[in-house]
C-alpha atoms as a PDB file:
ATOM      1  CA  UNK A   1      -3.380   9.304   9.503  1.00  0.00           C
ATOM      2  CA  UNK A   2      -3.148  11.290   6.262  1.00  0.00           C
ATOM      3  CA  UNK A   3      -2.150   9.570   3.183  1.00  0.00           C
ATOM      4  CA  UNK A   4      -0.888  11.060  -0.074  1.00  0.00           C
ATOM      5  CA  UNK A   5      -2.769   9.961  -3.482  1.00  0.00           C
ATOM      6  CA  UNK A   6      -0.040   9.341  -5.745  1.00  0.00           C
ATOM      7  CA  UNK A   7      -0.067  11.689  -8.848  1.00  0.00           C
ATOM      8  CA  UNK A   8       2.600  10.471 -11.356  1.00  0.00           C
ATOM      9  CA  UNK A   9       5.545   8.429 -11.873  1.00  0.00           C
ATOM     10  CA  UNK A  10       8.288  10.716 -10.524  1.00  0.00           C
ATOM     11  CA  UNK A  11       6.394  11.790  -6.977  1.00  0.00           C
ATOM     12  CA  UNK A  12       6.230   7.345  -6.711  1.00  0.00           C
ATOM     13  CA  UNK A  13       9.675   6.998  -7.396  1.00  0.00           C
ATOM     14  CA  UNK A  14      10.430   9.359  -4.993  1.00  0.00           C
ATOM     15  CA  UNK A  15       8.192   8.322  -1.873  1.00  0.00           C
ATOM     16  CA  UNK A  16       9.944   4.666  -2.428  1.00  0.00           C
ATOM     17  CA  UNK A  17      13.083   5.824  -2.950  1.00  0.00           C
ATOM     18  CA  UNK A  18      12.744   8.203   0.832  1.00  0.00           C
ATOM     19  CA  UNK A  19      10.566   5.597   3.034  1.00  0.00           C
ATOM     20  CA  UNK A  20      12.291   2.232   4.604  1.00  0.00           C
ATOM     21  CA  UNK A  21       8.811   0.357   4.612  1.00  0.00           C
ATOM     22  CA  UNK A  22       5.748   1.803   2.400  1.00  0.00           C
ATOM     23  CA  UNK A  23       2.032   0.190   1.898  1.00  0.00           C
ATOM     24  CA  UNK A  24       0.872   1.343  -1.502  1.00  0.00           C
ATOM     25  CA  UNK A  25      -2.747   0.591  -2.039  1.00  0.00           C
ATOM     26  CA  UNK A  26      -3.965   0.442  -5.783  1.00  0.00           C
ATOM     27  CA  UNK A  27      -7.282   1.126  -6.056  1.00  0.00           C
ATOM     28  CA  UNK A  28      -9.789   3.106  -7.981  1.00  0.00           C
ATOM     29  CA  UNK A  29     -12.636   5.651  -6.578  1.00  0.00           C
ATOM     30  CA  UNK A  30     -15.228   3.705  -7.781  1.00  0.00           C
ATOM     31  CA  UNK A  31     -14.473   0.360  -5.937  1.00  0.00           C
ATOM     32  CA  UNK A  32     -16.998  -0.721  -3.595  1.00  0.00           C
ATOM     33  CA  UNK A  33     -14.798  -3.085  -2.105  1.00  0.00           C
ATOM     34  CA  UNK A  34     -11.852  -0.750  -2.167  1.00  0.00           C
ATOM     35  CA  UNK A  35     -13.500   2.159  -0.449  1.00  0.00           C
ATOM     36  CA  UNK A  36     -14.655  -0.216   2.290  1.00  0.00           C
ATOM     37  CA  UNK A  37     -11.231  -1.904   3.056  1.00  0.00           C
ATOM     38  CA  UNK A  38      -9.493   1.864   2.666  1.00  0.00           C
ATOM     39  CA  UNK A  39      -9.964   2.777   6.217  1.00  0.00           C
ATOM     40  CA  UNK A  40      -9.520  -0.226   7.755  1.00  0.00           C
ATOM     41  CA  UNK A  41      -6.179  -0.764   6.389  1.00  0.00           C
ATOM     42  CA  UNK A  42      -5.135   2.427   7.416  1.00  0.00           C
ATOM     43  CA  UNK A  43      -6.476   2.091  11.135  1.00  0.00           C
ATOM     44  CA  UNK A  44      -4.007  -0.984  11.183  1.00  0.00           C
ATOM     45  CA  UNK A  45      -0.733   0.871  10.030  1.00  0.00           C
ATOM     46  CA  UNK A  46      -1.941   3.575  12.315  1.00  0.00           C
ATOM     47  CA  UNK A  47      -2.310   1.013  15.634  1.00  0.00           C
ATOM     48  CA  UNK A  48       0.237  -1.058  14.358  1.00  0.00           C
ATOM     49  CA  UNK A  49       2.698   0.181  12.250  1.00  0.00           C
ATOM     50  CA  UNK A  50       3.455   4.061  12.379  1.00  0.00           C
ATOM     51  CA  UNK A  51       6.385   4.202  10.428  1.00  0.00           C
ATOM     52  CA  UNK A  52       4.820   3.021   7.359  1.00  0.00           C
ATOM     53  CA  UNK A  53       3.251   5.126   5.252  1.00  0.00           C
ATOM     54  CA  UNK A  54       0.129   4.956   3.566  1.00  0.00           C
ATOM     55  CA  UNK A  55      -0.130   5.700  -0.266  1.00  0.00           C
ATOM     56  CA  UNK A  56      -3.049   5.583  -2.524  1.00  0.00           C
ATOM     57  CA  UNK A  57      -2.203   4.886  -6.202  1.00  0.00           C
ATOM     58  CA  UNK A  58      -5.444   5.114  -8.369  1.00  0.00           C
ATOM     59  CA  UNK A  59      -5.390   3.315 -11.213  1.00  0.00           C
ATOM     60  CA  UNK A  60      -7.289   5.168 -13.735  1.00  0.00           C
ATOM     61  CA  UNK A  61      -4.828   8.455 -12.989  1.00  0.00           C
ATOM     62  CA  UNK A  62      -1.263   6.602 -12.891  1.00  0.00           C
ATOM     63  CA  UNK A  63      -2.079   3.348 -15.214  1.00  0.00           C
ATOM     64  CA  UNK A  64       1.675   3.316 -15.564  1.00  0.00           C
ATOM     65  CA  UNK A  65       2.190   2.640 -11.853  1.00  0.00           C
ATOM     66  CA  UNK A  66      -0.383   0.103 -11.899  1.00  0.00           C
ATOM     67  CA  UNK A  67       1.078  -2.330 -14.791  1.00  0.00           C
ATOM     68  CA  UNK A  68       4.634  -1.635 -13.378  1.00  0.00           C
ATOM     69  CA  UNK A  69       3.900  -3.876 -10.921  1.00  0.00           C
ATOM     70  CA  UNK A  70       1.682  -5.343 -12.615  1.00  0.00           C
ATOM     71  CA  UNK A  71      -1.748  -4.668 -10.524  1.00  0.00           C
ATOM     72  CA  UNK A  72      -4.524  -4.795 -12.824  1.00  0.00           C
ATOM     73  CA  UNK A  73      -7.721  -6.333  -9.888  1.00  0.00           C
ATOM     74  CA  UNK A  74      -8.493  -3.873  -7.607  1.00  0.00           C
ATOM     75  CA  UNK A  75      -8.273  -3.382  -4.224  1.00  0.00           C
ATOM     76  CA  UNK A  76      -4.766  -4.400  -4.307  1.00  0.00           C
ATOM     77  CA  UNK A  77      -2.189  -3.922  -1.802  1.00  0.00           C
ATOM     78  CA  UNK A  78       1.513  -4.395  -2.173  1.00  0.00           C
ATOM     79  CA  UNK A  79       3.962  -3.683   0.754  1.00  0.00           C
ATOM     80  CA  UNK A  80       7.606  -2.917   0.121  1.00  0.00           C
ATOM     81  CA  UNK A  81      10.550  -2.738   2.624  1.00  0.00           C
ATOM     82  CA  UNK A  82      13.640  -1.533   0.934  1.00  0.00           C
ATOM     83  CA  UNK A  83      12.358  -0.502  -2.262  1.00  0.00           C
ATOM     84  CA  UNK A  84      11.538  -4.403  -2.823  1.00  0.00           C
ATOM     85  CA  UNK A  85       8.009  -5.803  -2.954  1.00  0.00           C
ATOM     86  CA  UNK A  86       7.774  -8.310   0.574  1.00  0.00           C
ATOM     87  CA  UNK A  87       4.202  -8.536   0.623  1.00  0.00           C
ATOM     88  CA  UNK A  88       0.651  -8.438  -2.077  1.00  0.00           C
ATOM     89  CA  UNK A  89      -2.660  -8.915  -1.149  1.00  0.00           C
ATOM     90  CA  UNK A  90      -5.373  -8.791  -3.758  1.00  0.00           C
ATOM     91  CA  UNK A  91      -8.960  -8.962  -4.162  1.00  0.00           C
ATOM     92  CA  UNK A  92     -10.405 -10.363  -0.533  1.00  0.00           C
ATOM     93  CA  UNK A  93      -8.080  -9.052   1.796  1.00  0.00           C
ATOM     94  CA  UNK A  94      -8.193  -9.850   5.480  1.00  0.00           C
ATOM     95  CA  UNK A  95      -6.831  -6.935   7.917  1.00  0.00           C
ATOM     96  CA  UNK A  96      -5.562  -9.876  10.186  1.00  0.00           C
ATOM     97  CA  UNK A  97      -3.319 -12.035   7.354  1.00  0.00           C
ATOM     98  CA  UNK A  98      -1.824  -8.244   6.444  1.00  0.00           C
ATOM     99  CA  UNK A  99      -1.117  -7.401   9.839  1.00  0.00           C
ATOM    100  CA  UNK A 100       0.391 -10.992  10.837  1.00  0.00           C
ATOM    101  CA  UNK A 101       2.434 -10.521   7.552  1.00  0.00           C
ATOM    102  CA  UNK A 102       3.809  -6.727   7.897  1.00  0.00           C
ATOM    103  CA  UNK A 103       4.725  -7.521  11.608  1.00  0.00           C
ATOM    104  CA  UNK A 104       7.152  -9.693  11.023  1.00  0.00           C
ATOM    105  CA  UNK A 105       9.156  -8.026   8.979  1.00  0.00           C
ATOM    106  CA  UNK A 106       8.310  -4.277  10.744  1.00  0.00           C
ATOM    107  CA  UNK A 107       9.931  -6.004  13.636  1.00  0.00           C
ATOM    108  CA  UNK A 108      13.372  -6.871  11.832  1.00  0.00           C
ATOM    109  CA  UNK A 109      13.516  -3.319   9.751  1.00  0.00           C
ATOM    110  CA  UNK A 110      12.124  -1.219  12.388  1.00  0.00           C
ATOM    111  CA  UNK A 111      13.146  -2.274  15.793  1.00  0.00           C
END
């Protein structure tokens, strides 16, 4: 899967505006814990969940984005279905609780 970096406020508003379900992952390039959960997550949405996109907002380029929603720990990941946050996961994130969680409502929005 390729995934978009998001590069200001306008593109963001955009991609949530245009996608049904979206997994934005704030983060910044030099988390440790970040860059190691990065590919994991998206080898889920990929298996999982292909009609969710994948976007990487990095919080020292779009600090706006980041206290908009109010993200200031990184890795954090916030789902949204409908242009409304459903799901956040911060910090220690475990692929399985994120999968369990985004399934159940991928099931009612997608299927």
């Amino acid at each position: 899967m390729n995934y978009t970096v998001i590069k200001n406020e306008h593109e963001f508003e955009t991609i949530i505006k245009e996608n049904l379900g979206v997994l934005l992952y704030f983060s910044r390039v030099t988390c440790n814990v970040g860059e190691a959960l990065e590919p994991k997550v998206i080898n889920m949405l990929d298996a999982n969940f292909p009609k969710i996109p994948f976007y990487f907002v990095d919080m020292d380029k779009t600090p706006k984005i980041a206290a908009k929603y109010s993200v200031f720990v990184e890795p954090t990941i916030i789902v949204l279905f409908d242009t409304k946050e459903t799901i956040r996961k911060s910090r220690i994130i475990s692929i399985g609780d994120l999968s369990t969680a985004i399934d159940r409502i991928y099931k009612l929005a997608f299927d």
